[in-house]
C-alpha atoms as a PDB file:
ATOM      1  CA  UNK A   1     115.115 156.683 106.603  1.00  0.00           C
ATOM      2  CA  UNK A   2     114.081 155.202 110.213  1.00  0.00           C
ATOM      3  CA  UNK A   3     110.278 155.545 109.122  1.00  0.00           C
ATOM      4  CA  UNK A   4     110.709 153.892 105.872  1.00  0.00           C
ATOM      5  CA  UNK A   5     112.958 150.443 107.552  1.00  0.00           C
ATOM      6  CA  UNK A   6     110.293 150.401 110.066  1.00  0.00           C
ATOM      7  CA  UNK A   7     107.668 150.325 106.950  1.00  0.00           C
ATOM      8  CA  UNK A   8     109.716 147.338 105.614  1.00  0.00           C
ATOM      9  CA  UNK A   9     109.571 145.539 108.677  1.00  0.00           C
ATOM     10  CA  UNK A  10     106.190 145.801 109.356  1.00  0.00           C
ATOM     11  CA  UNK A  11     105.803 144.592 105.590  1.00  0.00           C
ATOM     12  CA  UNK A  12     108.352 141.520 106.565  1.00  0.00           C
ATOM     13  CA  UNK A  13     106.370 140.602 110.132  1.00  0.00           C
ATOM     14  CA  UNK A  14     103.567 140.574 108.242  1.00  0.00           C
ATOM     15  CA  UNK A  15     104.288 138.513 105.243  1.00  0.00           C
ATOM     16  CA  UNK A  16     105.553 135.910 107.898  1.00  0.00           C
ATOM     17  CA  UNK A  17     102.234 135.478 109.999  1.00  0.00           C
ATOM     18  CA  UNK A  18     100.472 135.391 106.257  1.00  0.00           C
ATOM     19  CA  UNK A  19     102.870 132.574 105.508  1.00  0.00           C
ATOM     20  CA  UNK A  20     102.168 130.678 109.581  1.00  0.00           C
ATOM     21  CA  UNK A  21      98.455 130.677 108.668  1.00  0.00           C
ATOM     22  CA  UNK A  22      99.045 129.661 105.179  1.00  0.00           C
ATOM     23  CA  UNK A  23     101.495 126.950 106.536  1.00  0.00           C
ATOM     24  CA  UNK A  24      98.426 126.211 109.495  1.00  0.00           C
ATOM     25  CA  UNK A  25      95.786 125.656 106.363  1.00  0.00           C
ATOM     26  CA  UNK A  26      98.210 122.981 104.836  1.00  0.00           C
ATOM     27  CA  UNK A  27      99.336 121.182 108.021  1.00  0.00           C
ATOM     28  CA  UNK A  28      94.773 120.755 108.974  1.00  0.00           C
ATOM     29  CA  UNK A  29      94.468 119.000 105.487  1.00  0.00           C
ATOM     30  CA  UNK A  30      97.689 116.533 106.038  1.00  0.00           C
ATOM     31  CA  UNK A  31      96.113 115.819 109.537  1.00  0.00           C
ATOM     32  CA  UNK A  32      92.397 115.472 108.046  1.00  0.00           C
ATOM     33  CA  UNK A  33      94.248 113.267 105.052  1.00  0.00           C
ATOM     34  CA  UNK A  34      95.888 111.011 107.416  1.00  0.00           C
ATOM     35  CA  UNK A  35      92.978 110.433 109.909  1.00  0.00           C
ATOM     36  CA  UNK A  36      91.359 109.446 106.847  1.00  0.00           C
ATOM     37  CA  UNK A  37      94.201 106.544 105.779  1.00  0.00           C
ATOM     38  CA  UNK A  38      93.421 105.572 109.434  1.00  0.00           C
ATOM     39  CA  UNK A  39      90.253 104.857 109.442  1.00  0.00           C
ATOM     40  CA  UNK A  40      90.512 103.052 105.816  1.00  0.00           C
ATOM     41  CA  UNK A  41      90.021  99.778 105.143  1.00  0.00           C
ATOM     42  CA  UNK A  42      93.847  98.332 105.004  1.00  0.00           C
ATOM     43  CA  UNK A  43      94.975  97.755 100.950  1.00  0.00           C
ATOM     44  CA  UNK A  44      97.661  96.073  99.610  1.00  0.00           C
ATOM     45  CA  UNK A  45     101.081  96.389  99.636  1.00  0.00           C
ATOM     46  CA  UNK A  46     102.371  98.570  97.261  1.00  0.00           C
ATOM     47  CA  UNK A  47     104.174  96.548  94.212  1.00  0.00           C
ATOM     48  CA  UNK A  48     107.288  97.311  92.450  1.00  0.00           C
ATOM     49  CA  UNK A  49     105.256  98.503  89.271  1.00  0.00           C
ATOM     50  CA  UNK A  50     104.037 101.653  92.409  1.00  0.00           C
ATOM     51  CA  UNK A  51     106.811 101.877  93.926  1.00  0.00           C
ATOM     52  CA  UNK A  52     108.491 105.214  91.888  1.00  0.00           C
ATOM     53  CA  UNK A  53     104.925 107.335  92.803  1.00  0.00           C
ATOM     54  CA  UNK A  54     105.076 105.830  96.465  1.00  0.00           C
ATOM     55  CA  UNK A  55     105.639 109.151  98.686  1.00  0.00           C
ATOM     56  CA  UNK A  56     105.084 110.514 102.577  1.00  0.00           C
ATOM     57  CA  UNK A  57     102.093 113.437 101.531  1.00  0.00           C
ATOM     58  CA  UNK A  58      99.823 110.667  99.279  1.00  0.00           C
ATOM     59  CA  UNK A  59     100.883 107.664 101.317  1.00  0.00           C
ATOM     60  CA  UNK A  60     102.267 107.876 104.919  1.00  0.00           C
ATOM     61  CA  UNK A  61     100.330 105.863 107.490  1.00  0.00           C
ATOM     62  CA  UNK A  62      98.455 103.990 104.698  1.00  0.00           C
ATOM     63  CA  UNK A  63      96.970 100.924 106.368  1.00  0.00           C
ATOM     64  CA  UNK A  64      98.298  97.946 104.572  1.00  0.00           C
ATOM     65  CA  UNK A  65      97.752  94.265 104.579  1.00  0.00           C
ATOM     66  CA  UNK A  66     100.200  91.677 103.236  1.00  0.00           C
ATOM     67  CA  UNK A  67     100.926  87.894 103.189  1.00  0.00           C
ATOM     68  CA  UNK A  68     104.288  85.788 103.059  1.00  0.00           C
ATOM     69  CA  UNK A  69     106.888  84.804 104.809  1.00  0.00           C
ATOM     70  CA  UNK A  70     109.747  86.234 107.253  1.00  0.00           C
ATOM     71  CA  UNK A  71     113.321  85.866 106.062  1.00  0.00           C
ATOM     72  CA  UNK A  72     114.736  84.047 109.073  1.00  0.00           C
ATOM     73  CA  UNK A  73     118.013  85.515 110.934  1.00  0.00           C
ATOM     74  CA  UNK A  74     118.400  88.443 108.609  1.00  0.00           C
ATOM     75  CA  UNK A  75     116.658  91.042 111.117  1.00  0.00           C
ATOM     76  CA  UNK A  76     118.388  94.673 112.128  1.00  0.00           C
ATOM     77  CA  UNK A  77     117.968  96.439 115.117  1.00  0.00           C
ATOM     78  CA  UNK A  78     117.105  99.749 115.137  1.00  0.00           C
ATOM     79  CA  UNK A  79     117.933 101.874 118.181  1.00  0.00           C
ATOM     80  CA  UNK A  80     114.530 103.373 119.557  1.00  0.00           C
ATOM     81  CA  UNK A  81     112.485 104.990 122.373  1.00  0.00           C
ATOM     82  CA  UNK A  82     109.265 103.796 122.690  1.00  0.00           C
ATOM     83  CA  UNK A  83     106.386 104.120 125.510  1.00  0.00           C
ATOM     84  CA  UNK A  84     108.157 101.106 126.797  1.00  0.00           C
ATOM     85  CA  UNK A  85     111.379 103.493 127.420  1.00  0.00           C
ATOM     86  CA  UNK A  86     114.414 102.622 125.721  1.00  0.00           C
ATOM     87  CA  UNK A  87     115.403  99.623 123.010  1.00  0.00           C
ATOM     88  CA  UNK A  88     114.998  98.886 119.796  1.00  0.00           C
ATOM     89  CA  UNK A  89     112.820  98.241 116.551  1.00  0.00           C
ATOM     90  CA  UNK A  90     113.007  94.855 115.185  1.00  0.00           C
ATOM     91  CA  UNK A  91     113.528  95.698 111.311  1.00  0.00           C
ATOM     92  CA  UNK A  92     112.422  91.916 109.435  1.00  0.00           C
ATOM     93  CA  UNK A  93     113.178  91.233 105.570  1.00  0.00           C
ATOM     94  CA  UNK A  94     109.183  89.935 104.885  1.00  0.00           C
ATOM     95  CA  UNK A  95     109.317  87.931 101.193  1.00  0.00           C
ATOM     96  CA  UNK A  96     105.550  88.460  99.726  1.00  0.00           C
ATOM     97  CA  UNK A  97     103.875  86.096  97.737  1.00  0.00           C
ATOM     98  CA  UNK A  98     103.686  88.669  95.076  1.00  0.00           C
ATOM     99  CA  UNK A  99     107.604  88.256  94.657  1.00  0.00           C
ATOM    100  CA  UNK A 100     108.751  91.339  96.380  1.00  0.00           C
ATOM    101  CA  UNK A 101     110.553  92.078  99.574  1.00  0.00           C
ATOM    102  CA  UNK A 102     109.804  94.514 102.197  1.00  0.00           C
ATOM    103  CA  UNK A 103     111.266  95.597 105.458  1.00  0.00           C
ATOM    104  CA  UNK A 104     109.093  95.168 108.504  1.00  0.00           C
ATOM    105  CA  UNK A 105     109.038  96.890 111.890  1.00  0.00           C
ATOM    106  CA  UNK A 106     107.661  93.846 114.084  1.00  0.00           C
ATOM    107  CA  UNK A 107     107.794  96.458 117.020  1.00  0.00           C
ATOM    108  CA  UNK A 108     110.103  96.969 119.753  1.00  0.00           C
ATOM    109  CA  UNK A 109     112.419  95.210 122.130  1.00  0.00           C
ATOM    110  CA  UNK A 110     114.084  96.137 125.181  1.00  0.00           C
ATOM    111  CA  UNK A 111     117.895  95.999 125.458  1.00  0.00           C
ATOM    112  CA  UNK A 112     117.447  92.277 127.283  1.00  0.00           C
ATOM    113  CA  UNK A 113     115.969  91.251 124.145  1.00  0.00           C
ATOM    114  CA  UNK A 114     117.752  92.514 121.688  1.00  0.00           C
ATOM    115  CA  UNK A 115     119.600  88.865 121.343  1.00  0.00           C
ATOM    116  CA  UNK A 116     116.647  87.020 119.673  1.00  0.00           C
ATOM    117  CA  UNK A 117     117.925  83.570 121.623  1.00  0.00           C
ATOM    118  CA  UNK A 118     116.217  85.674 124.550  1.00  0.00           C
ATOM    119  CA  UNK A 119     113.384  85.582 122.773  1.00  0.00           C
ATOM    120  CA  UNK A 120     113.168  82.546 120.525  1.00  0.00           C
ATOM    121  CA  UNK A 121     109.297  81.957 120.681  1.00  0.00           C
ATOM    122  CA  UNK A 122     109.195  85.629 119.195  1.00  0.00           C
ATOM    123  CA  UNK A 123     111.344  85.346 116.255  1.00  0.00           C
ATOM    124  CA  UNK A 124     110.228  84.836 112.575  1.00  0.00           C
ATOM    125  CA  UNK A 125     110.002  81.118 111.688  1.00  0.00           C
ATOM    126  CA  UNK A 126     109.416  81.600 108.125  1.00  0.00           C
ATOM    127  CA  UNK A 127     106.073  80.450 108.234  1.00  0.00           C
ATOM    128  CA  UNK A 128     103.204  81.909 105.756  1.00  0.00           C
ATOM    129  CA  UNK A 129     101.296  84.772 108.024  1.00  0.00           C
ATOM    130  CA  UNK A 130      99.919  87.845 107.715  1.00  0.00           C
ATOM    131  CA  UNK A 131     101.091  91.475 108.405  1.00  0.00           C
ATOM    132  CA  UNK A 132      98.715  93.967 108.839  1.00  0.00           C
ATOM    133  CA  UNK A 133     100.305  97.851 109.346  1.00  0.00           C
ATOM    134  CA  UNK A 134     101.189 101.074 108.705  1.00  0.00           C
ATOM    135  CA  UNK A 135     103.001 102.380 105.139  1.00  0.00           C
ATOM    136  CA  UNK A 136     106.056 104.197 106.543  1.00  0.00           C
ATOM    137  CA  UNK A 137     108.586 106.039 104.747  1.00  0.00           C
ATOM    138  CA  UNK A 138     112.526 105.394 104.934  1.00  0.00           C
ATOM    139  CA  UNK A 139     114.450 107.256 107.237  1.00  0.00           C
ATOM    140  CA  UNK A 140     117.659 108.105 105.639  1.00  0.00           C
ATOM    141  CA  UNK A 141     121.401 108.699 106.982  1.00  0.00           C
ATOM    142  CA  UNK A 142     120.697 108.388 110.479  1.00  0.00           C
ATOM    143  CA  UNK A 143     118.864 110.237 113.555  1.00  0.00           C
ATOM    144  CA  UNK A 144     119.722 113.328 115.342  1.00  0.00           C
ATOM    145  CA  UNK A 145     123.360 114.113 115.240  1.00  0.00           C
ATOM    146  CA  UNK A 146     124.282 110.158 114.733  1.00  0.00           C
ATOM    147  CA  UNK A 147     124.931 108.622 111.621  1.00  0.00           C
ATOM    148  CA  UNK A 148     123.341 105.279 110.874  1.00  0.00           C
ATOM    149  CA  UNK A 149     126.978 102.318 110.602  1.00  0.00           C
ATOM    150  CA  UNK A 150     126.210  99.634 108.511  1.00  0.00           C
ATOM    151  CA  UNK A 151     130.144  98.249 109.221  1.00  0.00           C
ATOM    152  CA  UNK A 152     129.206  98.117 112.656  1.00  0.00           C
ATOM    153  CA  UNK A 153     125.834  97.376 112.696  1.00  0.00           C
ATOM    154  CA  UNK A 154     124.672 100.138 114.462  1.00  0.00           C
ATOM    155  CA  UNK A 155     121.625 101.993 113.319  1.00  0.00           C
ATOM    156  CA  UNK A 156     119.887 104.799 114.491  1.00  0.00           C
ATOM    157  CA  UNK A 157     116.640 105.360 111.848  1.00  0.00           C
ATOM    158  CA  UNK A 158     115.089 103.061 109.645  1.00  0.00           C
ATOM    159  CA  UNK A 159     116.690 103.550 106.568  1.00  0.00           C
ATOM    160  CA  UNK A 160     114.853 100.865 104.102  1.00  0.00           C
ATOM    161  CA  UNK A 161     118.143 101.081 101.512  1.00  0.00           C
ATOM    162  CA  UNK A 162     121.171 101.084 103.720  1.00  0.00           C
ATOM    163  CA  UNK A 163     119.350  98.065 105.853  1.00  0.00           C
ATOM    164  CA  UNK A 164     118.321  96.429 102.536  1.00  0.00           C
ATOM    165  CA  UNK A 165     121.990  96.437 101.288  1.00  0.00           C
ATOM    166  CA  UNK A 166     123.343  95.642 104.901  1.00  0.00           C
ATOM    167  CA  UNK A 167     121.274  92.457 104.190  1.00  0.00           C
ATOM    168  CA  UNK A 168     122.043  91.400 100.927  1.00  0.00           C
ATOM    169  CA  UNK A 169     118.264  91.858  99.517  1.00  0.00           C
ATOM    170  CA  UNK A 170     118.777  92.894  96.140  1.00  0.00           C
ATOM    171  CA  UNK A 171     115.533  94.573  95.727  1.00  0.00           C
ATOM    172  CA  UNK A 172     113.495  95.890  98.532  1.00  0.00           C
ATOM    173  CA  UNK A 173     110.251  98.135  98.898  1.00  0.00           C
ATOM    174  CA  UNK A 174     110.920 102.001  99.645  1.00  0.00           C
ATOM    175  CA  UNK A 175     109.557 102.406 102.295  1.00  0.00           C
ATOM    176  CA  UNK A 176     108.694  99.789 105.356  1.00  0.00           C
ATOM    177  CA  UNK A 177     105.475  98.617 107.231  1.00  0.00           C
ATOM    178  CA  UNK A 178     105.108  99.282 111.035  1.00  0.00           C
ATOM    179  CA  UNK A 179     103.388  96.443 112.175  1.00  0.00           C
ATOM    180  CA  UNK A 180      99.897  96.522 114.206  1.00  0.00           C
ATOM    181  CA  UNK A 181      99.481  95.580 117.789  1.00  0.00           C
ATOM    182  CA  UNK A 182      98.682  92.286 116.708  1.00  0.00           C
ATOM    183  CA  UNK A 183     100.353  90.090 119.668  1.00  0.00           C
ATOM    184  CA  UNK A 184     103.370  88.278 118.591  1.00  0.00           C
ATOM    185  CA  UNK A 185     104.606  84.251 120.187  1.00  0.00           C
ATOM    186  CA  UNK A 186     106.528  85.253 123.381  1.00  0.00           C
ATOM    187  CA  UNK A 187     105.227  88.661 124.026  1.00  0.00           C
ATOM    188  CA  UNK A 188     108.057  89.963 121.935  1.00  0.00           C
ATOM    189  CA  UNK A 189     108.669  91.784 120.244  1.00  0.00           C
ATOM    190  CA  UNK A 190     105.732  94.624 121.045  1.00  0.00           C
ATOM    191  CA  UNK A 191     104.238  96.016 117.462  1.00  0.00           C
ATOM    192  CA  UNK A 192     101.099  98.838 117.357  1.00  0.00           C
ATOM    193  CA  UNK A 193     103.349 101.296 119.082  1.00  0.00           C
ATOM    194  CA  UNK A 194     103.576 104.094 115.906  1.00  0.00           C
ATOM    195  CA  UNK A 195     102.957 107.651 117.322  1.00  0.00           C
ATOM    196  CA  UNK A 196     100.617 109.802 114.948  1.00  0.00           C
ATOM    197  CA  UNK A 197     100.996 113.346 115.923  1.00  0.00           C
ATOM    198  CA  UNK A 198     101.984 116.720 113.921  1.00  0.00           C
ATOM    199  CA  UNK A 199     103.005 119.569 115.688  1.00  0.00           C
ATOM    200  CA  UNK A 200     100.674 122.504 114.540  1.00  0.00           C
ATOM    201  CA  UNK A 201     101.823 125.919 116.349  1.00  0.00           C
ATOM    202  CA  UNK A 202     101.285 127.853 113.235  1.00  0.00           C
ATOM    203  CA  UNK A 203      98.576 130.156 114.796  1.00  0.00           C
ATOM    204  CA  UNK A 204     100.940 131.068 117.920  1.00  0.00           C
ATOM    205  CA  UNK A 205     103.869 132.023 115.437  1.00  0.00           C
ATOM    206  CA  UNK A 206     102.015 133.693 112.990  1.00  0.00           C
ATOM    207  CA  UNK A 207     100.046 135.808 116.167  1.00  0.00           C
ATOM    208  CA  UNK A 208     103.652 136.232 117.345  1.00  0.00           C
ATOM    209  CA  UNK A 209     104.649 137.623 114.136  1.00  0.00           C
ATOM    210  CA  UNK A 210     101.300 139.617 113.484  1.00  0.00           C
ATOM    211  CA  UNK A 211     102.033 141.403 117.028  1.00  0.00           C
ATOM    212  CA  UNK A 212     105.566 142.471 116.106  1.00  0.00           C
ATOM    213  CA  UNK A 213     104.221 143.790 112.931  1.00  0.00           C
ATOM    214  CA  UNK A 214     101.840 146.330 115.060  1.00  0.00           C
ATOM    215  CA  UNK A 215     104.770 146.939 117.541  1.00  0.00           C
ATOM    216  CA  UNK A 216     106.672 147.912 114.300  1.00  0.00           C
ATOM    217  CA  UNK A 217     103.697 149.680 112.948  1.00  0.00           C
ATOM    218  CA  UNK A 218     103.526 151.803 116.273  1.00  0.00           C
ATOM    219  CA  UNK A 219     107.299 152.602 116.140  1.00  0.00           C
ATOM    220  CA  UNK A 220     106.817 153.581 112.566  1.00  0.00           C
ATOM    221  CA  UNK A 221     103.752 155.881 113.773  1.00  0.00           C
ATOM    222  CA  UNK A 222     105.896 157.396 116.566  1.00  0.00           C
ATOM    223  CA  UNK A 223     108.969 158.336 114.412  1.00  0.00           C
ATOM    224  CA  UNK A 224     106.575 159.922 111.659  1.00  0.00           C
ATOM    225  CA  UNK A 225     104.901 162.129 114.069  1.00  0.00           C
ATOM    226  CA  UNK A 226     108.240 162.636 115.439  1.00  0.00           C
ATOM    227  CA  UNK A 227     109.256 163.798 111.606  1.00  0.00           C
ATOM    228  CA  UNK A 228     106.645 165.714 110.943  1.00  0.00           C
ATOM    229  CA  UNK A 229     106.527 168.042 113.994  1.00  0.00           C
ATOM    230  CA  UNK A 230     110.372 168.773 113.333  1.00  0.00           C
ATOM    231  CA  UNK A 231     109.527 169.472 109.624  1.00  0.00           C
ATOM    232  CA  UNK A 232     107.101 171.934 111.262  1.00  0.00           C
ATOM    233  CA  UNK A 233     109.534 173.656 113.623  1.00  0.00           C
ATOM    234  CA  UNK A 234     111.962 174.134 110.367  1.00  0.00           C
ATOM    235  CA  UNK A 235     110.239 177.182 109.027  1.00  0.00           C
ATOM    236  CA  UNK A 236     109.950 179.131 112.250  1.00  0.00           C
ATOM    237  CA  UNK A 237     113.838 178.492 113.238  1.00  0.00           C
ATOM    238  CA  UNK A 238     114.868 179.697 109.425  1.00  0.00           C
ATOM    239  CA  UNK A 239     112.783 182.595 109.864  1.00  0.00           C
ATOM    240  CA  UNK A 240     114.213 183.947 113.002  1.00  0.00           C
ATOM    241  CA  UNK A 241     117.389 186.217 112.189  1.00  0.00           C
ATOM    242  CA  UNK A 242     120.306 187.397 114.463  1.00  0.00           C
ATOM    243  CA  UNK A 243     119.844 190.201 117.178  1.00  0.00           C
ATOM    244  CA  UNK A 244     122.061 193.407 115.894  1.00  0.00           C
END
């Protein structure tokens, strides 16, 4: 019974390295798919007639490039930590001149500049200009353990709907644009600061996995041995009878 658990866990340890290298193989072609979006030529914006096959694996850090105008005074702050330590992203409504709207991450402020009077030169004026950026998806309900409150304007991930609605924009994009580093009036707020990275440990787990499989295949060795020299005792104890 001992021998044949150990044979299913040695079946189990392995099945989860196959599954780490299989998950390895797919996480090197979203990294080589991505560094390819990078190094793209920006398109356009995305359109409502694209917005329903708009999603993270095909379009995620998709360099865009779109023209219109800011929505003035209708920005949310997003709570954030950035290479410039703690603040926020400055979330903008941007009106295109293809008719749509679309939420805009102009970059980050720091907590002294979250009032945009402290930074008046750096606020939208709702003249025509041009965004250039990063596709980004929306980041629903909230961020770890705290749950996005419209009522009380406090946000903790940039959730393109719940902001949208917070607004009043009827209609808005699905997913937002993360501005370049392009340097906006004032200093402020500070845009280009989108971190591209992907964790990719899937060769240490599934080599973690692979050597409890052989620990389990060595235990499994050990009690069969173990099994078969007491099967081979059996005869020689049944043959031995009592003294008179």
């Amino acid at each position: 019974m001992l021998t044949l658990c150990g044979a299913m866990g040695v079946a189990g340890f392995s099945a989860l390295g196959i599954w780490q290298l299989e998950r390895r193989v797919w996480k090197l072609d979203l990294i080589d798919r991505v560094e390819h979006r990078l190094r793209a030529a920006p398109v356009a914006a995305p359109g409502p007639a694209a917005w329903a096959t708009v999603n993270a694996a095909d379009d995620e850090y998709r360099r865009l490039v779109v023209a219109g105008r800011f929505l003035d005074d209708r920005e949310t702050l997003v709570q954030a930590v950035s290479d410039l330590g703690g603040g926020f992203w400055v979330m903008a409504p941007f009106r295109t001149d293809d008719g749509f709207t679309v939420l805009v991450n102009r970059g980050f402020v720091p907590p002294d500049k979250r009032d945009p009077q402290a930074r008046l030169a750096g606020k939208p004026s709702g003249e025509h200009t041009e965004i250039h950026g990063l596709l980004r998806m929306s980041e629903p309900k909230g961020g770890f353990l705290r749950n996005n409150d419209p009522a009380g304007n406090r946000w903790y991930s940039r959730d393109v709907q719940a902001i949208a609605t917070q607004q009043g924009i009827v209609e808005a994009a699905p997913y937002f644009i993360d501005a370049d580093a392009t340097s906006n009036p004032g200093g402020w707020p500070v845009g280009g600061l989108t971190v591209v990275s992907f964790h990719n440990s899937h060769l240490i787990y599934a080599a973690t996995w692979f050597g409890l499989a052989l620990m389990m295949l060595g235990a499994v060795a050990f009690l069969w041995r173990h099994e078969m020299q007491e099967r081979q005792r059996l005869p020689e104890t049944s043959g031995m009878s009592d003294p008179a």
